[in-house]
N, C-alpha and C. Protein backbone atom coordinates (compact mmCIF):
# COMPACT_ATOMS: atom_id res chain seq x y z
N UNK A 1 85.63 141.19 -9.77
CA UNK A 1 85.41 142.43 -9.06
C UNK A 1 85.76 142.30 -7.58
N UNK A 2 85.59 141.15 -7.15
CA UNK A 2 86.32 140.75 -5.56
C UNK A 2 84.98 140.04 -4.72
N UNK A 3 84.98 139.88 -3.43
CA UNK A 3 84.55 138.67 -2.71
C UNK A 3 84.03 139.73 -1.58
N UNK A 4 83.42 139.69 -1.39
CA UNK A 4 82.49 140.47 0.04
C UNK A 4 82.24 139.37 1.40
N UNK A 5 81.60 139.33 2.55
CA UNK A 5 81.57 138.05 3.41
C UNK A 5 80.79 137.04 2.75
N UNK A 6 79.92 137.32 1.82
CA UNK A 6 79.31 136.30 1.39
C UNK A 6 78.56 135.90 0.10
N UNK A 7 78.97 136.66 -0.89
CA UNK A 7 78.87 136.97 -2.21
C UNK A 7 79.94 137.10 -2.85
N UNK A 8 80.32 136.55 -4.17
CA UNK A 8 81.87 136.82 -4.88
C UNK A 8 81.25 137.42 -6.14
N UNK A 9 81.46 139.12 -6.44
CA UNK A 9 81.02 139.56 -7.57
C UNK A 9 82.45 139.53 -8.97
N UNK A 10 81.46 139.55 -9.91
CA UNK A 10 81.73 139.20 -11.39
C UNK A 10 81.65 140.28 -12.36
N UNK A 11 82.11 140.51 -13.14
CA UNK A 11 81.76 141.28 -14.25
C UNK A 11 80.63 140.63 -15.40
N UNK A 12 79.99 141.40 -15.63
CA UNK A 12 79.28 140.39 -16.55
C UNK A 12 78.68 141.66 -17.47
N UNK A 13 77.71 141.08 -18.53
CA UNK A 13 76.38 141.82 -19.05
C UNK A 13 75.01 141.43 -19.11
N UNK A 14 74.54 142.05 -19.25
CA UNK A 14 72.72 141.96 -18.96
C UNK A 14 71.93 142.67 -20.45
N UNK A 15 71.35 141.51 -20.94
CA UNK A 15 70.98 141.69 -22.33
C UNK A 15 69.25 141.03 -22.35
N UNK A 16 68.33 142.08 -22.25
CA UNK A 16 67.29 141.63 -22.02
C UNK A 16 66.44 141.74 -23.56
N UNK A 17 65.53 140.92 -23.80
CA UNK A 17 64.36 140.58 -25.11
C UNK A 17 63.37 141.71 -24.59
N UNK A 18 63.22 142.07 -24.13
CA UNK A 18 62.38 142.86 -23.70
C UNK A 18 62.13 143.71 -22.72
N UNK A 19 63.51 144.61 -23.21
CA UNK A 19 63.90 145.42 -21.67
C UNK A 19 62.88 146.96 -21.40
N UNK A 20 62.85 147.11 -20.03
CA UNK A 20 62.33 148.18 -19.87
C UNK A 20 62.80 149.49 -19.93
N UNK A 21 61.97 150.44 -19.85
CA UNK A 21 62.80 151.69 -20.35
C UNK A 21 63.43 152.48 -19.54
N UNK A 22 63.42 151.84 -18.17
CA UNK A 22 64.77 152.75 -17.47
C UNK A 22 64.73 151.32 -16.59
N UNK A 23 66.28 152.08 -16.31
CA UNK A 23 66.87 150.86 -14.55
C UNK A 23 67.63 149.84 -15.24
N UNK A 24 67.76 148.75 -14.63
CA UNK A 24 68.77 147.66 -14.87
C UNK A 24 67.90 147.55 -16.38
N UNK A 25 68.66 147.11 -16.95
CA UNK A 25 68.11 145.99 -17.97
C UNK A 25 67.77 146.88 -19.11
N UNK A 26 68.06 148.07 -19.06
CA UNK A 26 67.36 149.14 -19.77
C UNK A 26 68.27 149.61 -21.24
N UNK A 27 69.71 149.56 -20.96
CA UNK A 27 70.45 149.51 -22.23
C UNK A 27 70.95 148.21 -22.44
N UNK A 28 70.96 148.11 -24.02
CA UNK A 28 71.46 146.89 -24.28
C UNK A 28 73.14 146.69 -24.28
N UNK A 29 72.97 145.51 -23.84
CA UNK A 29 74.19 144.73 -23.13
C UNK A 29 74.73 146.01 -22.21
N UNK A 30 73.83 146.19 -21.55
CA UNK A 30 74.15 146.80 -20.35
C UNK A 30 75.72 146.14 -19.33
N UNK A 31 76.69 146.98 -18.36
CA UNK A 31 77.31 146.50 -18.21
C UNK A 31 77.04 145.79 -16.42
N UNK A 32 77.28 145.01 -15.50
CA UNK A 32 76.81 145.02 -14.34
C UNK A 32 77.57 143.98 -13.85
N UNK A 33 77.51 143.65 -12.31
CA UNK A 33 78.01 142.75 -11.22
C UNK A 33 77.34 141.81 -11.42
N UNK A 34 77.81 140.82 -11.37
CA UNK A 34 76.81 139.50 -11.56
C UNK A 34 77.59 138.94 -10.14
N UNK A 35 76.68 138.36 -8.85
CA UNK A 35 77.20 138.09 -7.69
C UNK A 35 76.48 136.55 -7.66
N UNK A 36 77.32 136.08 -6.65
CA UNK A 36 77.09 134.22 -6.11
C UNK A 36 77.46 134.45 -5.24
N UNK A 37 76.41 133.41 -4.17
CA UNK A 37 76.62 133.26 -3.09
C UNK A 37 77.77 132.20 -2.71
N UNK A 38 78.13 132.37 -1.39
CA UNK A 38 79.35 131.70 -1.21
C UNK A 38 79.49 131.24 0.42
N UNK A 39 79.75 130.37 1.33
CA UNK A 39 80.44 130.38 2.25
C UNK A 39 81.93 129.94 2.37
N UNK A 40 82.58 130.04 3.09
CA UNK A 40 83.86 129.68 3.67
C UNK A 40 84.19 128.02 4.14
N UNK A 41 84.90 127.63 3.18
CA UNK A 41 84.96 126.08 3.54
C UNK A 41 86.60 125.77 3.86
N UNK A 42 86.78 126.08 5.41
CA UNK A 42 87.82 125.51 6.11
C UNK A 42 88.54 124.31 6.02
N UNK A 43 89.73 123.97 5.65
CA UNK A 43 90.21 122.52 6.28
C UNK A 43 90.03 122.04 7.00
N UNK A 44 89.76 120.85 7.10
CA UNK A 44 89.79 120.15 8.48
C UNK A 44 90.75 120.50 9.46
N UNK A 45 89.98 120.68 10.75
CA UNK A 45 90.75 120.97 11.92
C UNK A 45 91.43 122.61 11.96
N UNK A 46 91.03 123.53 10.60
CA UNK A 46 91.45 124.86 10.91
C UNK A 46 90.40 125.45 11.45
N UNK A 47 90.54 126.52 12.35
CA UNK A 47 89.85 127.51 13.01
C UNK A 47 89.30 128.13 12.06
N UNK A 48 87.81 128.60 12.46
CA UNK A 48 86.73 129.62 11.18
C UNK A 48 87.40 131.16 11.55
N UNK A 49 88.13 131.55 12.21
CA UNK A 49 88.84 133.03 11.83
C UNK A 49 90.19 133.00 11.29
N UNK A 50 90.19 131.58 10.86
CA UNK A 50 91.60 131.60 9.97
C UNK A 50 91.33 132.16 8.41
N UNK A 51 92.53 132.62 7.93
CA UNK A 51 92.18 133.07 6.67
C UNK A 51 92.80 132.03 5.70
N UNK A 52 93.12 130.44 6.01
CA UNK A 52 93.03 129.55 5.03
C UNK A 52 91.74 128.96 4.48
N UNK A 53 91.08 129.28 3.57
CA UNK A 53 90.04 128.73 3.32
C UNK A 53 90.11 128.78 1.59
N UNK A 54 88.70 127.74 0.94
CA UNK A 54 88.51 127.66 -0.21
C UNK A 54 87.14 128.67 -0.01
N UNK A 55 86.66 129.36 -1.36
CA UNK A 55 85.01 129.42 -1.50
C UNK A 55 84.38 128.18 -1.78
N UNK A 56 83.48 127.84 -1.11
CA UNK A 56 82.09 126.73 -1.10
C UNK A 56 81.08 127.50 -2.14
N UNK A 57 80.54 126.46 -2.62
CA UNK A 57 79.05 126.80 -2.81
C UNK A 57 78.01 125.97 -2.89
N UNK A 58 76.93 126.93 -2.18
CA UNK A 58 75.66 126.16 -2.02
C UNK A 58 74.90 125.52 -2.98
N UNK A 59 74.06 124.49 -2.61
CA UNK A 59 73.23 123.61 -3.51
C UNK A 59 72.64 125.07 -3.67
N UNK A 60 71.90 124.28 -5.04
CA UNK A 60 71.31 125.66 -5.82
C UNK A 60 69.81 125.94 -4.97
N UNK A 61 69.08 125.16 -4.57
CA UNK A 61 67.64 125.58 -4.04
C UNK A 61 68.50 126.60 -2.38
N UNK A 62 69.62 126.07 -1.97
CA UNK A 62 69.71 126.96 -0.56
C UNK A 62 70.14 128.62 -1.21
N UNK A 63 71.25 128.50 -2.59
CA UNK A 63 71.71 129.75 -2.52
C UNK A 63 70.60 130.53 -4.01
N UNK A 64 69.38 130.00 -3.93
CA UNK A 64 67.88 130.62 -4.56
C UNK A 64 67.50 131.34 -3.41
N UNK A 65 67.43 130.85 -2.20
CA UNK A 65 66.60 131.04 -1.18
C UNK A 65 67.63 132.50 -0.74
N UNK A 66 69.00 132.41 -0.61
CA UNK A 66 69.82 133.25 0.17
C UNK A 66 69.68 134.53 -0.76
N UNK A 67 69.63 133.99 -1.97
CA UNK A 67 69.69 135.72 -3.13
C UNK A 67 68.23 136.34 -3.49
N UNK A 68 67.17 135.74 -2.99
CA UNK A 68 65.73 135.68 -3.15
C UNK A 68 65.59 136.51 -1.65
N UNK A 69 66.21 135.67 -1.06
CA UNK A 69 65.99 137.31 0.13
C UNK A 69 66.44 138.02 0.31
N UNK A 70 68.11 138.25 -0.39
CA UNK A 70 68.35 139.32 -0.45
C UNK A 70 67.98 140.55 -1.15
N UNK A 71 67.29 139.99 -2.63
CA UNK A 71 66.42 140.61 -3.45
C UNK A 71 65.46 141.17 -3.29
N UNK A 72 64.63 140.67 -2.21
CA UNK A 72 63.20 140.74 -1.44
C UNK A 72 63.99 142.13 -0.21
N UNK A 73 64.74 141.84 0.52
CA UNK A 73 65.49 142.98 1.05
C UNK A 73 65.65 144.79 0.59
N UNK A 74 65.83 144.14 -0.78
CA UNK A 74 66.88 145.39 -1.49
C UNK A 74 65.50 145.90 -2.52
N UNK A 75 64.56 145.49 -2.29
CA UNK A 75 63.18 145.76 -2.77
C UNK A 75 62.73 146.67 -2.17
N UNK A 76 62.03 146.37 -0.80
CA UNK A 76 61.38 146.80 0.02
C UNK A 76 62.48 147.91 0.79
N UNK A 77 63.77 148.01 0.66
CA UNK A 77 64.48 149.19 1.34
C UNK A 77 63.99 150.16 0.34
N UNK A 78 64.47 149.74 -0.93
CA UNK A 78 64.65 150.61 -2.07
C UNK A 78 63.36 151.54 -1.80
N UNK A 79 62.02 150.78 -1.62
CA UNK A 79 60.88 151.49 -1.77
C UNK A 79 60.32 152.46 0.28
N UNK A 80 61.33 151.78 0.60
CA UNK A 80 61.08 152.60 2.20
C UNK A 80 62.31 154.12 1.78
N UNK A 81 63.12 153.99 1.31
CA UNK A 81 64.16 155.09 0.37
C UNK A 81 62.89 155.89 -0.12
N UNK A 82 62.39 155.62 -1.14
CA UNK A 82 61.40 155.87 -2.00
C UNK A 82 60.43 156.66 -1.09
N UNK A 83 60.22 156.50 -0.64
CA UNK A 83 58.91 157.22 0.54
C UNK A 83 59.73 158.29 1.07
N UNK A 84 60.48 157.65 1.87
CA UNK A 84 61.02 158.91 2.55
C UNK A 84 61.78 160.27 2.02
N UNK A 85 62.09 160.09 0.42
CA UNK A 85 62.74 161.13 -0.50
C UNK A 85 61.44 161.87 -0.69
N UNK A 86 60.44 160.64 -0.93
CA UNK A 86 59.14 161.44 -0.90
C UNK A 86 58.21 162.43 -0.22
N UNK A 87 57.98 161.82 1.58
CA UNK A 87 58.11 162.65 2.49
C UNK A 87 59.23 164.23 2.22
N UNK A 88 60.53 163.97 2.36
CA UNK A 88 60.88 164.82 2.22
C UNK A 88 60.93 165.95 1.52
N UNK A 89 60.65 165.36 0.14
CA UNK A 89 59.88 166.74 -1.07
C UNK A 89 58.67 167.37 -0.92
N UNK A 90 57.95 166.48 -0.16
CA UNK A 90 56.45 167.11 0.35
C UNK A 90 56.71 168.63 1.15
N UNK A 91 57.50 167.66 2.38
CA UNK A 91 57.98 169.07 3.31
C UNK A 91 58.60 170.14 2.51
N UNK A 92 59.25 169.61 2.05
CA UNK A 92 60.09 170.91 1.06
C UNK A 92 59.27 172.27 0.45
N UNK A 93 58.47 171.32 0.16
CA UNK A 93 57.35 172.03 -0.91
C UNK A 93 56.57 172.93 0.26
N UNK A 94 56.07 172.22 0.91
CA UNK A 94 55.48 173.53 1.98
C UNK A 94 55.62 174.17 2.77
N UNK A 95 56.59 174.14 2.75
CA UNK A 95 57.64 175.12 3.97
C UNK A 95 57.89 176.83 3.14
N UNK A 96 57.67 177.52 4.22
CA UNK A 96 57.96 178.60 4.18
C UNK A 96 59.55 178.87 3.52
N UNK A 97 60.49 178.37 4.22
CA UNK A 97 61.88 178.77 3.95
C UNK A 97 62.74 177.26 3.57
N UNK A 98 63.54 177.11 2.98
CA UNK A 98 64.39 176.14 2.95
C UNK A 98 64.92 175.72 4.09
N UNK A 99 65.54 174.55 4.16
CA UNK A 99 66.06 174.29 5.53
C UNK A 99 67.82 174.63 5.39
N UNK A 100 68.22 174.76 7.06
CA UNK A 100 69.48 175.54 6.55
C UNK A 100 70.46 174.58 6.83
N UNK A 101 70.04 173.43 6.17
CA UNK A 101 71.23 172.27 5.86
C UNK A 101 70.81 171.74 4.80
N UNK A 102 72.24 171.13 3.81
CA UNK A 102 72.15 170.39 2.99
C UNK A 102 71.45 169.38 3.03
N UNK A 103 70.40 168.70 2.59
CA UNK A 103 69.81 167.16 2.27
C UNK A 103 70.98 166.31 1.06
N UNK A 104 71.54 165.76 1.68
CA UNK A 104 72.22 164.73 0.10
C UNK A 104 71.36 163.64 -0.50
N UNK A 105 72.17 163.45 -1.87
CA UNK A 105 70.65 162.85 -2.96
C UNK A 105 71.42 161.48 -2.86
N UNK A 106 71.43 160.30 -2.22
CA UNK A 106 72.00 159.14 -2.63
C UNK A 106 70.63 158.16 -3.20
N UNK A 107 71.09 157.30 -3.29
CA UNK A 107 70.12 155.91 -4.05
C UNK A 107 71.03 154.50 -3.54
N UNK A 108 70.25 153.64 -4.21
CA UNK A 108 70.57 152.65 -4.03
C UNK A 108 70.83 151.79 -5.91
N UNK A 109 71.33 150.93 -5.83
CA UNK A 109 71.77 150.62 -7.03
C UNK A 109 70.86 149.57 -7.51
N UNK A 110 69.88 149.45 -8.78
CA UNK A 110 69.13 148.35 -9.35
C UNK A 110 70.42 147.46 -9.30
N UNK A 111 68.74 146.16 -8.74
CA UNK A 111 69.27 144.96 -8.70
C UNK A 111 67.99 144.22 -8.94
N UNK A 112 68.42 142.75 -9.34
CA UNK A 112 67.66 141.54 -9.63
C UNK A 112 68.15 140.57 -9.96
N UNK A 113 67.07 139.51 -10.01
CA UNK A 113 67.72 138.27 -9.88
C UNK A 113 67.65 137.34 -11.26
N UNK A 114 68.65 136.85 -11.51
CA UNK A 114 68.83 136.30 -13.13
C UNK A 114 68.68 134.83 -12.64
N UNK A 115 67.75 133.94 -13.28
CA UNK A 115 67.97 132.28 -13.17
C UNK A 115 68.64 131.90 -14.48
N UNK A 116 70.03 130.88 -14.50
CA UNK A 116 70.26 130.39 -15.78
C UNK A 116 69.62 128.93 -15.98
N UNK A 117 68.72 129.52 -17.40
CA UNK A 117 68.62 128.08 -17.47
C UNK A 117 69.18 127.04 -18.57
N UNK A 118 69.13 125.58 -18.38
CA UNK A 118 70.40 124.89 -19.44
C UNK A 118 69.30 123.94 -19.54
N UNK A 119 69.63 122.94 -20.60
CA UNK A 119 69.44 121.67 -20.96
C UNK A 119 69.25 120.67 -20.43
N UNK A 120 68.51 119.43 -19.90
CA UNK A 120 68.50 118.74 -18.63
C UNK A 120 68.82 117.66 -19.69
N UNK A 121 69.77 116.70 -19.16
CA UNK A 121 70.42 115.39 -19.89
C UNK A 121 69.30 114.40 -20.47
N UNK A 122 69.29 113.75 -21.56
CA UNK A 122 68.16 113.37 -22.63
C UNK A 122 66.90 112.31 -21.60
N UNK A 123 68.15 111.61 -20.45
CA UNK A 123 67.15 110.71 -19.65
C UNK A 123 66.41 111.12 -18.66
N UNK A 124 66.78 112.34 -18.46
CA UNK A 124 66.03 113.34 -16.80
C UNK A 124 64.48 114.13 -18.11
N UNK A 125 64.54 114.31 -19.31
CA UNK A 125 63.51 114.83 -19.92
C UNK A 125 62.80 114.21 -19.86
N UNK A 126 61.26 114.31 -19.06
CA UNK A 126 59.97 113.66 -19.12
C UNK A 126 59.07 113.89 -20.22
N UNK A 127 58.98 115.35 -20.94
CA UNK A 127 58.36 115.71 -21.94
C UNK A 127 58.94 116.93 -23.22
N UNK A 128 58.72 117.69 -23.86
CA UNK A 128 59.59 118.42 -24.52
C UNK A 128 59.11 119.97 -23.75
N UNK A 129 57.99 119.54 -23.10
CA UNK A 129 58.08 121.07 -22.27
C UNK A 129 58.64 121.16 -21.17
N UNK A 130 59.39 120.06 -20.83
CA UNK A 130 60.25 119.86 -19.48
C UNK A 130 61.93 120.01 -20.17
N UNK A 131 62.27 120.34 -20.93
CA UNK A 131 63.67 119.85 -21.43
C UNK A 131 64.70 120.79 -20.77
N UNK A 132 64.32 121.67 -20.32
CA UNK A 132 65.36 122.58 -19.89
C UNK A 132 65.63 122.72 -18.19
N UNK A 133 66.12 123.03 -17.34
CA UNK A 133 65.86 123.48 -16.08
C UNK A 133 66.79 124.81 -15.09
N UNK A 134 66.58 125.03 -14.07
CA UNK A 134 67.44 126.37 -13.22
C UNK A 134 68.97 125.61 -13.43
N UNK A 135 70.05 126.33 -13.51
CA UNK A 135 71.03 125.66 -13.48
C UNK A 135 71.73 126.75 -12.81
N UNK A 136 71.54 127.54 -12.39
CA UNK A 136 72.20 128.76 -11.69
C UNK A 136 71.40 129.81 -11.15
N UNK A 137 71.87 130.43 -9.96
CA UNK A 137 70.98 132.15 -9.78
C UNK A 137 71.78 133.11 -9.34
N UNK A 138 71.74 133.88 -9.88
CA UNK A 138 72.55 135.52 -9.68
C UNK A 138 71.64 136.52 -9.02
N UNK A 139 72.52 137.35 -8.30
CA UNK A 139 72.22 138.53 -8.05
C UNK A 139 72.59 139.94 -9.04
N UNK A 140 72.49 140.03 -9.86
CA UNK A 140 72.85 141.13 -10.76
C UNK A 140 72.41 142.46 -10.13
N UNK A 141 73.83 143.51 -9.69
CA UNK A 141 73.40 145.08 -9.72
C UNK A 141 74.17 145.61 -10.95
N UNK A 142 73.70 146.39 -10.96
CA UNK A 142 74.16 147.84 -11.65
C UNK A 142 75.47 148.17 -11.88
N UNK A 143 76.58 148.41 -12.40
CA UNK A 143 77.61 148.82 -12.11
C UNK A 143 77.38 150.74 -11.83
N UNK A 144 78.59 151.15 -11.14
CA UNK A 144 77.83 152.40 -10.71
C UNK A 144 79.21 153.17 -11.81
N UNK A 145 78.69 154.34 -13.01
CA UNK A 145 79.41 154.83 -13.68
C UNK A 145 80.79 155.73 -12.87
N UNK A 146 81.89 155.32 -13.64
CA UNK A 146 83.27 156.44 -13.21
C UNK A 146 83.62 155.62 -11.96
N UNK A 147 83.27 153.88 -11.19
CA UNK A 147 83.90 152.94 -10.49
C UNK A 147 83.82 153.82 -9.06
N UNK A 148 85.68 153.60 -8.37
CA UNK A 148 85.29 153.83 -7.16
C UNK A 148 85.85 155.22 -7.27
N UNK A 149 86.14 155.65 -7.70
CA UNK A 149 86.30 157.78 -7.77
C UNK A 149 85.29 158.33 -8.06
N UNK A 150 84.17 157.80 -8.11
CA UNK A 150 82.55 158.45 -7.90
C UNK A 150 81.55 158.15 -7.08
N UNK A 151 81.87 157.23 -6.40
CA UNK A 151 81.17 155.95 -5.97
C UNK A 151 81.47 156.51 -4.26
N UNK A 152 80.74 156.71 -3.44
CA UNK A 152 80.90 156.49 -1.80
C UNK A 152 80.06 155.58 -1.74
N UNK A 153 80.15 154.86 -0.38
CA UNK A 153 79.51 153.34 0.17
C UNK A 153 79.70 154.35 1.53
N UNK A 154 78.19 154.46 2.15
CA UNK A 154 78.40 154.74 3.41
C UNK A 154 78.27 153.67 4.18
N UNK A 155 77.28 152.79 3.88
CA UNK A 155 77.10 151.97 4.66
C UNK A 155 77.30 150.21 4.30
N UNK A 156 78.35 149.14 4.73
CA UNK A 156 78.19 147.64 4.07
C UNK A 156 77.39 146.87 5.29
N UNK A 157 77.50 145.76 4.48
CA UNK A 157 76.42 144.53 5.58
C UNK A 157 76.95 144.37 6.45
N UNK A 158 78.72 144.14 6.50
CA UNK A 158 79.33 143.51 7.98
C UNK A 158 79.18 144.31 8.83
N UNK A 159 78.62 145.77 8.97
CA UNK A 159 78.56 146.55 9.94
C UNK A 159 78.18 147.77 9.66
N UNK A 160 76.75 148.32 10.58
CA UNK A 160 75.95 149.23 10.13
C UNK A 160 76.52 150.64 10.52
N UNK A 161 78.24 150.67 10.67
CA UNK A 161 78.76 152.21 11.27
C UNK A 161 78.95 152.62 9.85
N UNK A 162 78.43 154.07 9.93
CA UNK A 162 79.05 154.81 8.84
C UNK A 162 80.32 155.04 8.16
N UNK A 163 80.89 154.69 6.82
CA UNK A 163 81.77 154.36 6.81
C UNK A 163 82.76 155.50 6.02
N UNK A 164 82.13 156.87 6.28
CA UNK A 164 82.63 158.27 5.62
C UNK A 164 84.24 158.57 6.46
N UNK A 165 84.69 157.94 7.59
CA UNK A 165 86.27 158.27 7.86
C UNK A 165 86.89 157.02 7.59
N UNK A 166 86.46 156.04 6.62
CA UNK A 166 87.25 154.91 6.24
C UNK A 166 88.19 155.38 5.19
């Protein structure tokens, strides 16, 4: 799906044992972005605004920590969103007259975080309830239906200007 400054998203699916009844995870084999974190690993002796580079990736406990807060982020916006649609229907509701501008309805896209876990090699097993361990972590969103001919992005991470005359 392509590489953002610091995430490289994936196509994937999301197939939950016990999914809930709306939001991510909610149809089976749902379709979605599966993202990894990433930095920029330069050659020796090239400049960091050069565009020769490989993708790096982080030991797994640093890029837990980097998608764990971004998760923790995209939580707590989601639910400051959440309030304020809320606020706003309140007013709605008790107002004499409508207001004489459009309100637009956007959202934000479910997301969460997937750990893979694998098999730990026969001599790292201490007991049979230890046999497995994290071997990966994702950021999984949503794919958003009908791609980018339905889809506006007003706003990305590298920069908080509105991005409606891009």
């Amino acid at each position: 799906l392509g590489a953002g400054a610091f995430k490289t998203a994936h196509p994937g699916w999301l197939t939950l044992f016990a999914p809930p009844l709306s939001g991510l995870g909610s149809k089976t084999h749902g379709d979605v972005a599966v993202k990894w974190a990433y930095y920029k690993a330069y050659p020796p002796g090239a400049s960091s605004t050069s565009l020769r580079y490989e993708i790096g990736r982080y030991a797994l406990p640093d890029e837990v920590n980097r998608l764990v807060g971004e998760a923790d982020i995209l939580y707590w916006a989601q639910s400051l969103f959440q309030l304020t649609y809320d606020f706003i229907n309140c007013s709605l509701a008790s107002a004499s007259e409508p207001p004489s501008f459009n309100i637009p309805q956007v959202r934000f896209v479910d997301a969460g975080i997937v750990f893979a876990f694998g098999p730990l090699p026969a001599s790292k097993v201490a007991s049979k309830w230890l046999a497995s361990s994290v071997r990966a972590v994702y950021l999984v969103e949503e794919l958003i239906p009908g791609g980018k001919d339905k889809f506006l992005k007003y706003i990305h991470n590298m920069n908080a200007n509105l991005l409606l005359d891009e």
